[in-house]
Protein backbone atom coordinates (compact mmCIF):
# COMPACT_ATOMS: atom_id res chain seq x y z
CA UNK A 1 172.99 99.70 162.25
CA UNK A 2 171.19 96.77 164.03
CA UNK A 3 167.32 95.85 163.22
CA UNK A 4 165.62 95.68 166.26
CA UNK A 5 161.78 94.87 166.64
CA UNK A 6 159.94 97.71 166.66
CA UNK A 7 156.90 99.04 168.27
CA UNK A 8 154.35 102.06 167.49
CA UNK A 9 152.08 103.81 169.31
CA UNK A 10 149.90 107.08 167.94
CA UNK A 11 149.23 109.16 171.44
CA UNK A 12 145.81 111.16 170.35
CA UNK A 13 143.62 113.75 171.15
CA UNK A 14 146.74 115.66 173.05
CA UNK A 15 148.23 119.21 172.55
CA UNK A 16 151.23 118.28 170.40
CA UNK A 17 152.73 121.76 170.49
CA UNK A 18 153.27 121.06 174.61
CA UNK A 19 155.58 117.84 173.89
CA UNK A 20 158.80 119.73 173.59
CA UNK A 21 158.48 121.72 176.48
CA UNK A 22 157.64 118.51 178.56
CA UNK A 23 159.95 118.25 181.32
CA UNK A 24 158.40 115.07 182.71
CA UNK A 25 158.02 113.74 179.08
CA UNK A 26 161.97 114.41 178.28
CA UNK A 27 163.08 113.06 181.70
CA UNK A 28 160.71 109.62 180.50
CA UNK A 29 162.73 109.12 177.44
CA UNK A 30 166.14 109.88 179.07
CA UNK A 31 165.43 107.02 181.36
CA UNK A 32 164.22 104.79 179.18
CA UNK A 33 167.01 105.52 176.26
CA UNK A 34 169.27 104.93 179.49
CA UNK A 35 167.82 101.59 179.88
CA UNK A 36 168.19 100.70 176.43
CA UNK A 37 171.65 101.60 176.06
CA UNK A 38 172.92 100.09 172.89
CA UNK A 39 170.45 97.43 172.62
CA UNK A 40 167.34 99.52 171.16
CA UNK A 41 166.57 103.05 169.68
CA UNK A 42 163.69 105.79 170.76
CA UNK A 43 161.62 108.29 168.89
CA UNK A 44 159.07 109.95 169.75
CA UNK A 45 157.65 112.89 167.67
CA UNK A 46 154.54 115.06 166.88
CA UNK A 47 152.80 114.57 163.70
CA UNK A 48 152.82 116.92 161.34
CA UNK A 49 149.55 116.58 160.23
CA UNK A 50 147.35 115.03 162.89
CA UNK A 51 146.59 116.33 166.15
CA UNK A 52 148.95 113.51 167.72
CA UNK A 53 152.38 111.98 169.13
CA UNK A 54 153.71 109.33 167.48
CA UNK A 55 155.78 106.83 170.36
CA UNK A 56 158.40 104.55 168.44
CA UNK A 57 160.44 101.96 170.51
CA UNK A 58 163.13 99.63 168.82
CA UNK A 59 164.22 97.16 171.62
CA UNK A 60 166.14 93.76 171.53
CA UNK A 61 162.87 92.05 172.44
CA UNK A 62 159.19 93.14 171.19
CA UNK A 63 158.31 92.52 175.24
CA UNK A 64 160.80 95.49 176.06
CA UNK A 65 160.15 97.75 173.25
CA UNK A 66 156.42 97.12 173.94
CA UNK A 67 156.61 97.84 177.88
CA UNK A 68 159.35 101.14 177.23
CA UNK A 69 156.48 102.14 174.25
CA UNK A 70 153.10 102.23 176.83
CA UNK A 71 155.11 103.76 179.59
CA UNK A 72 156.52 106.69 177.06
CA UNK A 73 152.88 106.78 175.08
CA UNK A 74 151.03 107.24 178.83
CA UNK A 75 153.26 110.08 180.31
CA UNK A 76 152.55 111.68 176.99
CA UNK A 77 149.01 111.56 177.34
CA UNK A 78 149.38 112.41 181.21
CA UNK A 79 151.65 115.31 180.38
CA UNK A 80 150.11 116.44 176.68
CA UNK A 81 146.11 116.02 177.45
């Protein structure tokens, strides 16, 4: 598996239990994973025990994986507040 640099972003004060019902927030990551391809990894999750989403880019450079994490981190917010 390649190392990539990696960026993290803790969404907070959002209704975690709406993320996996998120249309909007599942079309985001398809897109971005799409523009990714092979050449960086995406996860984004709820936390299991804070009220928050947790918005993890891997990208070839820390500019991309730092652009793909605020775009995913604001539709959650947008989408989750």
């Amino acid at each position: 598996m390649k190392r990539f640099p990696q960026v993290l972003i803790n969404v907070k004060d959002i209704d975690k239990s709406r993320l996996d019902s998120s249309k909007a927030i599942s079309e985001m990551i398809a897109s971005c994973e799409s523009e990714l391809g092979d050449n960086g990894r995406i996860l984004v999750r709820a936390s299991g025990t804070e009220s928050l989403v947790r918005v993890m880019v891997e990208a070839a450079s820390i500019a991309t994986a730092q652009e793909i994490a605020e775009k995913l981190a604001e539709i959650v917010r947008l989408e989750l507040k």
